[in-house]
C-alpha atoms as a PDB file:
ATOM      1  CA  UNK A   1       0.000   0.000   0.000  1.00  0.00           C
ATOM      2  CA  UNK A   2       1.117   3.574  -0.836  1.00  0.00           C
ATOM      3  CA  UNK A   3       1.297   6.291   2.121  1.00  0.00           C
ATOM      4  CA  UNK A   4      -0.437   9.516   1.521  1.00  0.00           C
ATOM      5  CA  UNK A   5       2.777  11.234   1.807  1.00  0.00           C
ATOM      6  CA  UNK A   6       4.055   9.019  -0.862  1.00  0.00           C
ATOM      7  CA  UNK A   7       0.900   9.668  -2.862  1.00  0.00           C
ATOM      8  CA  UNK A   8       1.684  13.909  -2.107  1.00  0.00           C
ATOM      9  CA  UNK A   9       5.162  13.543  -3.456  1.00  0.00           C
ATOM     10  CA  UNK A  10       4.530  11.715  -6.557  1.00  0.00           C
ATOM     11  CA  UNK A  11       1.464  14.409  -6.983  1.00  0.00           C
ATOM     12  CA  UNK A  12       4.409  16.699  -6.685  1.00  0.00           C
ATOM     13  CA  UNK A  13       6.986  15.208  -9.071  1.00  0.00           C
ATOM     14  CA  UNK A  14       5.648  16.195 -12.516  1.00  0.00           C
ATOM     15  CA  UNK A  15       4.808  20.232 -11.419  1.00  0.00           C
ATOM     16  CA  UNK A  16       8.490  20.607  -9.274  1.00  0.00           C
ATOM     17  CA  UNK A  17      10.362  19.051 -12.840  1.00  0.00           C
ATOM     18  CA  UNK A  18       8.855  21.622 -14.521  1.00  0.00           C
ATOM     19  CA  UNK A  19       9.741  24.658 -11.881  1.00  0.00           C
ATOM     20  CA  UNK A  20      12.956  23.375 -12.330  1.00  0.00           C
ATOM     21  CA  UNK A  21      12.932  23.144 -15.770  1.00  0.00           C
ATOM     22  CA  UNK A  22      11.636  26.603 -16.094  1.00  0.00           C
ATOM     23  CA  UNK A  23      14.458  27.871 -13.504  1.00  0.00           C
ATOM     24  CA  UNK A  24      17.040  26.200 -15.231  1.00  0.00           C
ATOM     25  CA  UNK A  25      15.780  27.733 -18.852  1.00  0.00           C
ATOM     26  CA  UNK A  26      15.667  30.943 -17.530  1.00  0.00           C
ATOM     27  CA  UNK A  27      18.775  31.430 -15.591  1.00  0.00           C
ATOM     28  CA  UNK A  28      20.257  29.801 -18.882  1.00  0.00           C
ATOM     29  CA  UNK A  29      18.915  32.118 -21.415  1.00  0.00           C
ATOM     30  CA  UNK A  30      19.462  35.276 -19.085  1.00  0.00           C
ATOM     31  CA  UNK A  31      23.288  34.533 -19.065  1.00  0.00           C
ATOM     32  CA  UNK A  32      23.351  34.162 -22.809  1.00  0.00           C
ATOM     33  CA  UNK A  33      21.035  37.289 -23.235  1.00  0.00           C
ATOM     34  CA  UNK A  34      23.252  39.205 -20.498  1.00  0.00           C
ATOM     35  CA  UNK A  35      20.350  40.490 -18.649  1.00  0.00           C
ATOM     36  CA  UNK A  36      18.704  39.243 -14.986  1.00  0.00           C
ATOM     37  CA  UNK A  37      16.660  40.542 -12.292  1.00  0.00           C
ATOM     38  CA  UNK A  38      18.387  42.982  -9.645  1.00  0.00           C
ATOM     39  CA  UNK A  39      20.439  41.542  -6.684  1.00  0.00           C
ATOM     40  CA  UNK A  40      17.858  42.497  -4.308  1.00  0.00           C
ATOM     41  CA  UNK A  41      15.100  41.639  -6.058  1.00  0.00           C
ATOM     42  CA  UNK A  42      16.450  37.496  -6.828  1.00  0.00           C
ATOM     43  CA  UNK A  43      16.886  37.634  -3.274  1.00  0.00           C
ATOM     44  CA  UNK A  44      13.501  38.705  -1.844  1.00  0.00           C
ATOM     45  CA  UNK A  45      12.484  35.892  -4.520  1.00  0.00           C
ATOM     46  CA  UNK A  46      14.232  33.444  -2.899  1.00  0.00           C
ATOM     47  CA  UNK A  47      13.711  34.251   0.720  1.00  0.00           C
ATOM     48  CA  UNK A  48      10.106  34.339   0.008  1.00  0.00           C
ATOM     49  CA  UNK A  49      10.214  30.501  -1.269  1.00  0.00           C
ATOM     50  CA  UNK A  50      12.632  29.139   1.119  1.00  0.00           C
ATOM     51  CA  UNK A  51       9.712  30.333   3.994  1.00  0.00           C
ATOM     52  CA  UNK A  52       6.910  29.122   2.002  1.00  0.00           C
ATOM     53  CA  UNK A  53       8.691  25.735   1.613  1.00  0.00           C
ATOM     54  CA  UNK A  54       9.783  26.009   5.202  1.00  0.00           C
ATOM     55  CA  UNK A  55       6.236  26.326   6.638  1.00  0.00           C
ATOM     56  CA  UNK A  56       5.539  23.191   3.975  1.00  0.00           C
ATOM     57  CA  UNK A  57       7.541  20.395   5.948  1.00  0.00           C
ATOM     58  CA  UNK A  58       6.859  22.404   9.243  1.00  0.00           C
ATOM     59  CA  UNK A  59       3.076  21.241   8.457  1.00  0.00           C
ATOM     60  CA  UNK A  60       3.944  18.126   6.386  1.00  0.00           C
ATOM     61  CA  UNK A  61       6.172  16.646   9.334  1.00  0.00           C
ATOM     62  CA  UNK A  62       6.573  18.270  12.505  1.00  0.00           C
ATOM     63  CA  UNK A  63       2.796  19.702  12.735  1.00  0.00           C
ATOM     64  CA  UNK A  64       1.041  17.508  10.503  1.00  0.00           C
ATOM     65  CA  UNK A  65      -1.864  19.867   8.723  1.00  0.00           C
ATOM     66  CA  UNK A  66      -1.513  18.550   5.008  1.00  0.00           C
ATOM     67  CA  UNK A  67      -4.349  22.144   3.605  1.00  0.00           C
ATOM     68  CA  UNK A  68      -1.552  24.457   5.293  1.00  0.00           C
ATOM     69  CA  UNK A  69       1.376  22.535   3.964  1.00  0.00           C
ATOM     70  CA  UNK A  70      -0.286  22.458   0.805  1.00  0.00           C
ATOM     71  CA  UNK A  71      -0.917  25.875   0.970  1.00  0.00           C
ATOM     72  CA  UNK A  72       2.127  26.864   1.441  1.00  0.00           C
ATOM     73  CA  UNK A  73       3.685  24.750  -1.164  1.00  0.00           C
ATOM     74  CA  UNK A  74       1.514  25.835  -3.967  1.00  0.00           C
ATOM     75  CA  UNK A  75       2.198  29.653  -3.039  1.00  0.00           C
ATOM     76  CA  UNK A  76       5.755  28.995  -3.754  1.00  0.00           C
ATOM     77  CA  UNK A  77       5.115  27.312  -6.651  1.00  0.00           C
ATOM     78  CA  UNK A  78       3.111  29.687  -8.161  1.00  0.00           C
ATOM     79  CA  UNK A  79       5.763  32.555  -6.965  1.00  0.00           C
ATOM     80  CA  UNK A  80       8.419  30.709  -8.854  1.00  0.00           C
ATOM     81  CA  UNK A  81       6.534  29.780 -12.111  1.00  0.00           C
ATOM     82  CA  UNK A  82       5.964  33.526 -12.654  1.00  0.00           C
ATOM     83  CA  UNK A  83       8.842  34.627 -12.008  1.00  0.00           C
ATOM     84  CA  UNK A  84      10.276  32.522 -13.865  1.00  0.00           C
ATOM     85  CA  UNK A  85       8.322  32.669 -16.718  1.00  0.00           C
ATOM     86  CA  UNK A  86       7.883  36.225 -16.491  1.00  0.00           C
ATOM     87  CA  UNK A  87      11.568  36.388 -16.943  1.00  0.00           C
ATOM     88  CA  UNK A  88      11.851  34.229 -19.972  1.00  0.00           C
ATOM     89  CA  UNK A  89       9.136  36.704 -21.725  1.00  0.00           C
ATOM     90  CA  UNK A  90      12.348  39.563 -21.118  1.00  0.00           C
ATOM     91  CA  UNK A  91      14.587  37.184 -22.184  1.00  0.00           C
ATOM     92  CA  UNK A  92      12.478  36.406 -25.354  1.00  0.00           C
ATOM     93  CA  UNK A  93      12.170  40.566 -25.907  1.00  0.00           C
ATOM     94  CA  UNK A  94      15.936  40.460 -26.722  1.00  0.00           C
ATOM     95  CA  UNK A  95      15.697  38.205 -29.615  1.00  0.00           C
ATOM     96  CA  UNK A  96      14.567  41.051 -31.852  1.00  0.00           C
ATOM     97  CA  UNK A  97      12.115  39.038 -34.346  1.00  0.00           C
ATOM     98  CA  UNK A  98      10.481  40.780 -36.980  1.00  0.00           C
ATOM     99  CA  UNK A  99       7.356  42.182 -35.915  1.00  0.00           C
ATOM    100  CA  UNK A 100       3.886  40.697 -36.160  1.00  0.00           C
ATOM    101  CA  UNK A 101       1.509  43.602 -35.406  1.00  0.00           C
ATOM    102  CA  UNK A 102       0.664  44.369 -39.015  1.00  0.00           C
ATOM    103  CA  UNK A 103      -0.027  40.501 -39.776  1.00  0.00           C
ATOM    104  CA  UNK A 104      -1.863  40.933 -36.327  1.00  0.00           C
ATOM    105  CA  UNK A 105      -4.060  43.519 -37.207  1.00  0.00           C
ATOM    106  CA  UNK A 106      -5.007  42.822 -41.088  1.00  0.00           C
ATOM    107  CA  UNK A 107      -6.261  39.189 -38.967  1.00  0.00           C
ATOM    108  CA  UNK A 108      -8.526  41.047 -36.708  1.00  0.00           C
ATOM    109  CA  UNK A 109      -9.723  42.934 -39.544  1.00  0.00           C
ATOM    110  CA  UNK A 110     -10.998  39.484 -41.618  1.00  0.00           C
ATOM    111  CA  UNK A 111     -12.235  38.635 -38.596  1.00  0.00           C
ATOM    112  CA  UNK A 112     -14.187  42.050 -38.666  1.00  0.00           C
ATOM    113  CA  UNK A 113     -12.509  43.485 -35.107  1.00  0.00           C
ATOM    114  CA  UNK A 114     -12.258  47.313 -35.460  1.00  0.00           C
ATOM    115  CA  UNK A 115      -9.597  48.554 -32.539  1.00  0.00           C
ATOM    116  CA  UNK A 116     -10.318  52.203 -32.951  1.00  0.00           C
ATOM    117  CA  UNK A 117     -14.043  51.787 -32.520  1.00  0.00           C
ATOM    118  CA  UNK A 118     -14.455  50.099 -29.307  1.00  0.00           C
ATOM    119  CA  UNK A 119     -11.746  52.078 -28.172  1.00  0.00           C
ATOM    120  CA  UNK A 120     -14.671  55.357 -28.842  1.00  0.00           C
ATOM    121  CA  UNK A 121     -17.138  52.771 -27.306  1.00  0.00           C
ATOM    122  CA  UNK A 122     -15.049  53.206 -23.705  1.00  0.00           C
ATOM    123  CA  UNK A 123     -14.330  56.347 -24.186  1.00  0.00           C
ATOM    124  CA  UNK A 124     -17.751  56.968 -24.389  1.00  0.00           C
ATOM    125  CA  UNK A 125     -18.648  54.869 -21.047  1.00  0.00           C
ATOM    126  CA  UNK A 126     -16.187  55.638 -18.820  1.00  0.00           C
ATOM    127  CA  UNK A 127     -18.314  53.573 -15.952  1.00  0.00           C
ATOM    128  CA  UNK A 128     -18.096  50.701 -18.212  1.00  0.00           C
ATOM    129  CA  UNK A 129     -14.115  51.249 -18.145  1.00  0.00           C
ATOM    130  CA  UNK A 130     -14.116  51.823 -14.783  1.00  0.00           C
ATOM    131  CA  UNK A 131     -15.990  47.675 -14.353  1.00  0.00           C
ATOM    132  CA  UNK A 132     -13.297  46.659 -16.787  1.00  0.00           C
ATOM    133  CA  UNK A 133     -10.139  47.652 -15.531  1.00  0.00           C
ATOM    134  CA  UNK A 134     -11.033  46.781 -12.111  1.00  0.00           C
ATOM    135  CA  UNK A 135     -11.957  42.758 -13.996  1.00  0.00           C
ATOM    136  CA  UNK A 136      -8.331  43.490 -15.314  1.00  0.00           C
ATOM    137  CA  UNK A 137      -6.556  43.400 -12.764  1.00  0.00           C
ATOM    138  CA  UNK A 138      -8.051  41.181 -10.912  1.00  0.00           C
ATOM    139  CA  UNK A 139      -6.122  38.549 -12.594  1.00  0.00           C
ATOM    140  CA  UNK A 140      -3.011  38.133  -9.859  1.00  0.00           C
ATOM    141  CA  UNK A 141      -5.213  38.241  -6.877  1.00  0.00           C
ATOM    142  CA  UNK A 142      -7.109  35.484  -8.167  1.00  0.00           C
ATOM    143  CA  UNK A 143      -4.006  33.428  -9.124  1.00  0.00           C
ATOM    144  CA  UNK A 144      -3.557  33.644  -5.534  1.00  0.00           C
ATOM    145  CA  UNK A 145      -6.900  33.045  -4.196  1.00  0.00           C
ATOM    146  CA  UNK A 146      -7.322  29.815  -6.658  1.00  0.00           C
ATOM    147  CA  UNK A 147      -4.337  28.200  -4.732  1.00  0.00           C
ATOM    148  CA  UNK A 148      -5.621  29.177  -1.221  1.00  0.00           C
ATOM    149  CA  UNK A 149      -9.230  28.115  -1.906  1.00  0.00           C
ATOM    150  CA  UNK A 150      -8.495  24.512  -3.578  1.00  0.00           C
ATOM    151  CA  UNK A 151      -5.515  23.891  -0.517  1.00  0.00           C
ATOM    152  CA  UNK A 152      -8.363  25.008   2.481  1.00  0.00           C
ATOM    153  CA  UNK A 153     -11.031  22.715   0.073  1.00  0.00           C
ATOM    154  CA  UNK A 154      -8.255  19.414   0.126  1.00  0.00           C
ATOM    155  CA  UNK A 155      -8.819  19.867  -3.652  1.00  0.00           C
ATOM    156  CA  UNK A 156      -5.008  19.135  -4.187  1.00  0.00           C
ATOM    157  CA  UNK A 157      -5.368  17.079  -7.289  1.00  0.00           C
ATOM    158  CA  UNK A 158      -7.283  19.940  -8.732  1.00  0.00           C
ATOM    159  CA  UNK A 159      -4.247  22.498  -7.214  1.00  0.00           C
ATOM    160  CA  UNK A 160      -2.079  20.702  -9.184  1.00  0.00           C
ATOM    161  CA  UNK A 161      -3.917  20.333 -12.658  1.00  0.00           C
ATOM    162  CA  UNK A 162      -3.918  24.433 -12.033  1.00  0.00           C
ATOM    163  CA  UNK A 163      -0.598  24.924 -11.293  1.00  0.00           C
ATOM    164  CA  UNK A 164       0.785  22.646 -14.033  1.00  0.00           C
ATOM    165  CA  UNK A 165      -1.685  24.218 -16.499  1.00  0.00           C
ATOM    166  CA  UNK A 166      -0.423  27.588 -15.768  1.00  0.00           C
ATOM    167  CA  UNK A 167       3.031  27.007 -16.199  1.00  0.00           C
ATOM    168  CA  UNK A 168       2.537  24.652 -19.154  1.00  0.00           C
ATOM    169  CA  UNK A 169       0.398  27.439 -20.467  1.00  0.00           C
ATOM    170  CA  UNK A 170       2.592  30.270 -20.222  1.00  0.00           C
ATOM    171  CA  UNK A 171       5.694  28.411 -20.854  1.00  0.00           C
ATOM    172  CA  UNK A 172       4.201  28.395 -24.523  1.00  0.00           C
ATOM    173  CA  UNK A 173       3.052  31.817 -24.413  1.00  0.00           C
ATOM    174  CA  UNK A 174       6.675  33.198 -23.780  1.00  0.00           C
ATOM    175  CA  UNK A 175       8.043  31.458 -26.533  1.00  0.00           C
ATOM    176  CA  UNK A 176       4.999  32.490 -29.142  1.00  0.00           C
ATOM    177  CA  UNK A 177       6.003  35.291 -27.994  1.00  0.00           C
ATOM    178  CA  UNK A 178       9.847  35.556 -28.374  1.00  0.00           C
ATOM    179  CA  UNK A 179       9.582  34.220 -31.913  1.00  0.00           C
ATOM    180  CA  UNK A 180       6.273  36.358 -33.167  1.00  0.00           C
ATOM    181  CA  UNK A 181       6.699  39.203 -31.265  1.00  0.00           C
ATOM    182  CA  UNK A 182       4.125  42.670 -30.859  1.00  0.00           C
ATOM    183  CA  UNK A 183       4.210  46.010 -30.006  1.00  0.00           C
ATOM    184  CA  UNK A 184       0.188  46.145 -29.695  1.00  0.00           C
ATOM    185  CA  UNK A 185      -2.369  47.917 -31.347  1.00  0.00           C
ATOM    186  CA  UNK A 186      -2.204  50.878 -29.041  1.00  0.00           C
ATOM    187  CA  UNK A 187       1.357  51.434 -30.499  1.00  0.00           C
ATOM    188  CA  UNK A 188       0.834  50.304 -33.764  1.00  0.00           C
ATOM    189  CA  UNK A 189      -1.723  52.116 -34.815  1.00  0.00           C
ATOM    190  CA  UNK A 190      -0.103  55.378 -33.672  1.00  0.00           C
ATOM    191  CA  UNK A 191      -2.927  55.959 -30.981  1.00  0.00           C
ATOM    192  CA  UNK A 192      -1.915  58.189 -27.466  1.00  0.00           C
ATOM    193  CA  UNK A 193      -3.900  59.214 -24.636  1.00  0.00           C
ATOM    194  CA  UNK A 194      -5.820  61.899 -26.346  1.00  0.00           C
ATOM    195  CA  UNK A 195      -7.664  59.941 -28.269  1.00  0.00           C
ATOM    196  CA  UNK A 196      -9.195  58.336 -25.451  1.00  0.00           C
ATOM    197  CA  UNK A 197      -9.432  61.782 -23.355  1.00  0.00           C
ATOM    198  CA  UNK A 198     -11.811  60.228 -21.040  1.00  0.00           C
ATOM    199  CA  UNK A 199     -10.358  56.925 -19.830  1.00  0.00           C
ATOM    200  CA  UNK A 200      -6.755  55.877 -18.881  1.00  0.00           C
ATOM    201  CA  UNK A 201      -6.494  52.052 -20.124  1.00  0.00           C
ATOM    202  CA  UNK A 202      -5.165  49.443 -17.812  1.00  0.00           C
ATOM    203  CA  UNK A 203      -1.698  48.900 -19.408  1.00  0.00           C
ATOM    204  CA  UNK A 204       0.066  51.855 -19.660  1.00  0.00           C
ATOM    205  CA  UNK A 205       2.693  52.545 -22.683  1.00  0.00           C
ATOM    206  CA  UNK A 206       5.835  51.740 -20.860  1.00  0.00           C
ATOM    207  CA  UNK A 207       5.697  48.447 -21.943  1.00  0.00           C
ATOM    208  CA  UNK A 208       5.915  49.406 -25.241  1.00  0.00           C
ATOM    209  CA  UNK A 209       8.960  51.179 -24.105  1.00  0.00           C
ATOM    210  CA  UNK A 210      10.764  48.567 -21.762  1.00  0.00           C
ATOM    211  CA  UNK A 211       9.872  46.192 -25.191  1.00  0.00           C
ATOM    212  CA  UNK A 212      11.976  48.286 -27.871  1.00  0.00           C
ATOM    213  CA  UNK A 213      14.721  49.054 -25.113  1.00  0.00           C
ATOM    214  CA  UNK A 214      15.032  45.079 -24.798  1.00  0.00           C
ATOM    215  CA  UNK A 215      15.064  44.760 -28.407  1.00  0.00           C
ATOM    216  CA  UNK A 216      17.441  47.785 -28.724  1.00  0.00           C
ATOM    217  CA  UNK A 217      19.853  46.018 -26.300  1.00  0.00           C
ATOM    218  CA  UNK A 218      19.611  49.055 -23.993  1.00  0.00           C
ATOM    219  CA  UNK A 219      17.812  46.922 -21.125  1.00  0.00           C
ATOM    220  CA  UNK A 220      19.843  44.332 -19.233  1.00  0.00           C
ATOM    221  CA  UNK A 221      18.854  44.921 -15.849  1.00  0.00           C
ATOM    222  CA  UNK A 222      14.681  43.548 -14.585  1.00  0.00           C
ATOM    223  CA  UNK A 223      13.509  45.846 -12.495  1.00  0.00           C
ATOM    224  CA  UNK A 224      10.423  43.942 -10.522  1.00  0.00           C
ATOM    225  CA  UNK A 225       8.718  47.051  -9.055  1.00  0.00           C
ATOM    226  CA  UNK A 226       8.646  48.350 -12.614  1.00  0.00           C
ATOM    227  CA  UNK A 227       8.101  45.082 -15.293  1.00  0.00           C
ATOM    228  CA  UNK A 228       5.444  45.134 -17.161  1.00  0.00           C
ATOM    229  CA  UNK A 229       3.855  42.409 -19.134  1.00  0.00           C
ATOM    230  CA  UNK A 230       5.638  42.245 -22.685  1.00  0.00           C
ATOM    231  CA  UNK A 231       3.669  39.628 -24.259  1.00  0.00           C
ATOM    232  CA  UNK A 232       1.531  40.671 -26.960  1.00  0.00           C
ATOM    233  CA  UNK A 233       0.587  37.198 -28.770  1.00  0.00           C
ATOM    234  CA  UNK A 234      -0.874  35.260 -27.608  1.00  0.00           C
ATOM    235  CA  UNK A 235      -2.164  36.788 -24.740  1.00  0.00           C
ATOM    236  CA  UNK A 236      -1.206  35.722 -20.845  1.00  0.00           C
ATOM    237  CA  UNK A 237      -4.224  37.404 -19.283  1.00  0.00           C
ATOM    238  CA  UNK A 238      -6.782  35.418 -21.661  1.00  0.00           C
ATOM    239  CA  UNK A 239      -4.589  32.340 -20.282  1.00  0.00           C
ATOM    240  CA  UNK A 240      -5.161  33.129 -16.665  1.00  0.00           C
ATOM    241  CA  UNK A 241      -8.746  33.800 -17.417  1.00  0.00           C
ATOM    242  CA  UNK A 242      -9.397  30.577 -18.956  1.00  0.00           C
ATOM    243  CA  UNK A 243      -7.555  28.753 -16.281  1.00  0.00           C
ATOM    244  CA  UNK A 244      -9.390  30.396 -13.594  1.00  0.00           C
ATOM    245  CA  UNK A 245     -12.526  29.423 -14.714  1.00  0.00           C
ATOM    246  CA  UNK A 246     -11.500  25.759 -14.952  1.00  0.00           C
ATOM    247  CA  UNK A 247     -10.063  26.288 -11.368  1.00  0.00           C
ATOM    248  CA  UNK A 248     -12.754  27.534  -9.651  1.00  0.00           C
ATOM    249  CA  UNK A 249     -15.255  25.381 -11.442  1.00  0.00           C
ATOM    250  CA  UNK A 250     -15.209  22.862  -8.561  1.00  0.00           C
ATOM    251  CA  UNK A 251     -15.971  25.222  -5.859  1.00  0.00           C
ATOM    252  CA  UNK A 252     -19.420  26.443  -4.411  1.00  0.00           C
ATOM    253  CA  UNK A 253     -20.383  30.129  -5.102  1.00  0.00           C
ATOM    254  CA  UNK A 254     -16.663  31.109  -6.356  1.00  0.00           C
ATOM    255  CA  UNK A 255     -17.416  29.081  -9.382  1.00  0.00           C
ATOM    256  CA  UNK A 256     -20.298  31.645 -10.795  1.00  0.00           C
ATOM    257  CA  UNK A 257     -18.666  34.656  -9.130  1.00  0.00           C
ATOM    258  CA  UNK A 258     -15.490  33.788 -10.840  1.00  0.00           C
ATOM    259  CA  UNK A 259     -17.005  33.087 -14.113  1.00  0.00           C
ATOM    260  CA  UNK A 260     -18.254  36.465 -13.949  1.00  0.00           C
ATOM    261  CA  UNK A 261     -15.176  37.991 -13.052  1.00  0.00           C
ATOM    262  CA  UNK A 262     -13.543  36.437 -15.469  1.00  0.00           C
ATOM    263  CA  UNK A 263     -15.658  36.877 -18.349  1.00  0.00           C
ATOM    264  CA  UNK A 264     -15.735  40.805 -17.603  1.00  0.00           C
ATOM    265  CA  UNK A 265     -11.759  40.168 -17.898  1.00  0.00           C
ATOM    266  CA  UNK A 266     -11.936  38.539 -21.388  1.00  0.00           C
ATOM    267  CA  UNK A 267     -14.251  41.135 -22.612  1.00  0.00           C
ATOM    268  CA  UNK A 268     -11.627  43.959 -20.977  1.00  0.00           C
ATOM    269  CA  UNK A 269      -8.308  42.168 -22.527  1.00  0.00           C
ATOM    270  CA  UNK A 270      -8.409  43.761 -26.450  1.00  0.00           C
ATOM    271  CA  UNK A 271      -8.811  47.475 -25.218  1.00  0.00           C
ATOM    272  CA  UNK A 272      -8.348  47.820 -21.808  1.00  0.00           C
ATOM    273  CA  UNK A 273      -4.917  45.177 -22.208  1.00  0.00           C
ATOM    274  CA  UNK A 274      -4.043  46.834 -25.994  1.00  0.00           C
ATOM    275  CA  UNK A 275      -4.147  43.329 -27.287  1.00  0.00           C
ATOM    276  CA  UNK A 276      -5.592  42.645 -30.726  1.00  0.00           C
ATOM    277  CA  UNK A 277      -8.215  39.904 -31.183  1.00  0.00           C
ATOM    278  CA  UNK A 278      -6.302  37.285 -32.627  1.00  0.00           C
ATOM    279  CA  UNK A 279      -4.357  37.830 -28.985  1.00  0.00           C
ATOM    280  CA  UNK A 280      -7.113  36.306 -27.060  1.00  0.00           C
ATOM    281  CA  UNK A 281      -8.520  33.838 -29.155  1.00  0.00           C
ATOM    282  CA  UNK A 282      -4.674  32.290 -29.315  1.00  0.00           C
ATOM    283  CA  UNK A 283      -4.639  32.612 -25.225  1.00  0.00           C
ATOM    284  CA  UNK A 284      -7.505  30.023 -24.946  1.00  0.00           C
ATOM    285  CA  UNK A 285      -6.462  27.883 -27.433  1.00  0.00           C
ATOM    286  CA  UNK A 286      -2.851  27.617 -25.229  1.00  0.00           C
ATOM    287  CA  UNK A 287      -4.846  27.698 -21.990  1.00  0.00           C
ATOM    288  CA  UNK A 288      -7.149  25.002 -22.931  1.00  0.00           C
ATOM    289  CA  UNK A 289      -4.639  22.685 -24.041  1.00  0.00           C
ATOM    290  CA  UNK A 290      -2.514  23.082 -21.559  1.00  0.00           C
ATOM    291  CA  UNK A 291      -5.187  22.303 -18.831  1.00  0.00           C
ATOM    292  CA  UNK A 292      -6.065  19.055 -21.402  1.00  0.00           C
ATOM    293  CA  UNK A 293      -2.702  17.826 -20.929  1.00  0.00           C
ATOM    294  CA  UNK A 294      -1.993  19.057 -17.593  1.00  0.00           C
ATOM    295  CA  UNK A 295      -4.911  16.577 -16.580  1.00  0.00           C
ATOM    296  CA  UNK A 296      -3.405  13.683 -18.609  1.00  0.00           C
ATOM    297  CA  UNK A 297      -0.650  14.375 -16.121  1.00  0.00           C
ATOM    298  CA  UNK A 298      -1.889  14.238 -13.110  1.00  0.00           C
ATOM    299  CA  UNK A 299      -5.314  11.818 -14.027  1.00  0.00           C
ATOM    300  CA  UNK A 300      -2.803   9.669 -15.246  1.00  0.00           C
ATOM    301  CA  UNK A 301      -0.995   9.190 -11.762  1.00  0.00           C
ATOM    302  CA  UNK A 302      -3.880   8.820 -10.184  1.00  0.00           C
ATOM    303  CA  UNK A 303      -4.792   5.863 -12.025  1.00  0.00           C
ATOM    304  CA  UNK A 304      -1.030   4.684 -11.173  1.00  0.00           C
ATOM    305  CA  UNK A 305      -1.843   5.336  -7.587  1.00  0.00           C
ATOM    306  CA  UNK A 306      -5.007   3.572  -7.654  1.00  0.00           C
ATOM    307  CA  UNK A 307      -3.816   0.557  -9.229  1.00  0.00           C
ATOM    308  CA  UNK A 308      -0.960   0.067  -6.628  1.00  0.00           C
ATOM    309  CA  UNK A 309      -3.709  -0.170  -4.136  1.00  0.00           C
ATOM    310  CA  UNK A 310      -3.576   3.186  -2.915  1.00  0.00           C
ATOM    311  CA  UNK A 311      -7.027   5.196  -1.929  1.00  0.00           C
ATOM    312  CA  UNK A 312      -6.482   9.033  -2.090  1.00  0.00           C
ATOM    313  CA  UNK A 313      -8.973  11.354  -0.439  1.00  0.00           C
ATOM    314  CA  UNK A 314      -8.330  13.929  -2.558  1.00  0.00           C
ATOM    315  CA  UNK A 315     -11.585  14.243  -5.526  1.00  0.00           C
ATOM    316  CA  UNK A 316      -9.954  13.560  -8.966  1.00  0.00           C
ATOM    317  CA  UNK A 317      -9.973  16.777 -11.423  1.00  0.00           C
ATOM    318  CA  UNK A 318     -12.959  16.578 -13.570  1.00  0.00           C
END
């Protein structure tokens, strides 16, 4: 018969290879790209982990509480997959492809998308700007609650069909990214705060301008307190969107408050995140497959488990 602990640290095998995966790739690429994040910065990273992990055996072997110690684990492994990931999306920025954003906008256009108009619909309803943006940026207090509802709910298989998902998911997105890279429609089609006079979008044009310094090679330095997101295709928010609503889909009441939440962030990416259509539509494609084969992953050793005799308690991921 399998323990449960063994059972937790098999559950934990396929998501830590990939952290490590992801750390090794980036602190790879950011010495052959010469740039990194600041001293100071790597080490509040790091100091934050080593706690989280710390309170994880804490309540995995000398206080036996396996929500906290699950809690705990999955906030550091959702600290390190975006940072890590976040840093590979800088690290893809120095490659200096060709840019996509006129192939990216004559798509939207077959697809009948018109950037400039619902821009003037916003404009025009600042309250329904205002509902928007705050749907926005919702998305990294959400990561967050996700991992802290399904640990205090013992839905850890669930937790880790997430957390694999979102770093499967945005693994892919970086490197879209990096080889079809995008300034955004914002900055493409030559548009600047005055014409929008009565709304300031969510993402503000430094990214556009931390983007071309990368590219330029005058960027080597990642400053956290001031990175932006420089992924234009596809997009990372629609990817966190998607995955939310697949994460909270198992939980009581979240599941319809997040489904609004997150459908007010879908409909706030293209303007309010100066993403073109083709953006989102490429997000959930990525998002959706990565949650199909994050569940392969983890379904899969759960049938292991449960032919080696082992009984979890843990609900499988539907």
């Amino acid at each position: 018969m399998m323990s449960r602990a063994q059972s937790g640290s098999r559950s934990a095998l396929a998501l830590w290879s990939f952290i490590g995966f992801a750390s090794a790739a980036s602190v790879g690429i950011w010495v052959l790209a010469g740039i990194g994040l600041k001293g100071p910065d790597l080490a509040v990273v790091v100091l934050i982990a080593v706690l989280l992990l710390g309170l994880d055996a804490f309540y995995s072997h000398a206080r036996p509480d396996p929500r906290i110690a699950r809690l705990a684990r999955g906030m550091a492994e959702l600290l390190l997959l975006t940072i890590m990931i976040g840093a590979l999306s800088y690290s893809g920025a120095t490659l200096a492809m060709p840019l996509w954003d006129g192939t990216f906008q004559a798509w939207d256009e077959a697809l009948g998308f018109d950037w400039r108009f619902w821009l003037s619909v916003l404009d025009a309803n600042p309250a329904l700007h205002h509902a928007l943006v705050l749907a926005y940026h919702s998305m990294l207090p959400q990561l967050v609650i996700a991992v802290a509802v399904l640990a205090a709910l013992g839905r850890e298989r669930h937790l880790d069909t997430y957390l694999l998902a979102y770093g499967l998911a945005a693994l892919a997105t970086v490197s879209v990214a990096a080889l079809m890279p995008a300034l955004s429609p914002l900055v493409h089609l030559g548009l600047s705060p005055a014409d929008h006079p009565n709304i300031v979008l969510a993402v503000p044009l430094e990214f556009q301008e931390q983007a071309t310094a990368l590219r330029e090679g005058r960027m080597r330095m990642v400053d956290l307190s001031g990175a932006q997101g420089l992924v234009t295709f596809p997009s990372f928010h629609t990817v966190c969107a998607v995955l939310l609503l697949l994460a909270f889909r198992p939980v009581p009441y979240l599941r319809w408050i997040g489904a609004v939440l997150n459908g007010l962030m879908l409909v706030a990416i293209p303007i309010e995140g100066s993403h073109y259509l083709v953006d989102v539509i490429a997000g959930a494609a990525l998002a959706l497959a990565g949650w199909a084969l994050a569940c392969r992953i983890v379904d899969g050793e759960g049938r292991r488990e449960a032919a080696s005799g082992f009984v979890g308690t843990a609900p499988a991921t539907g």
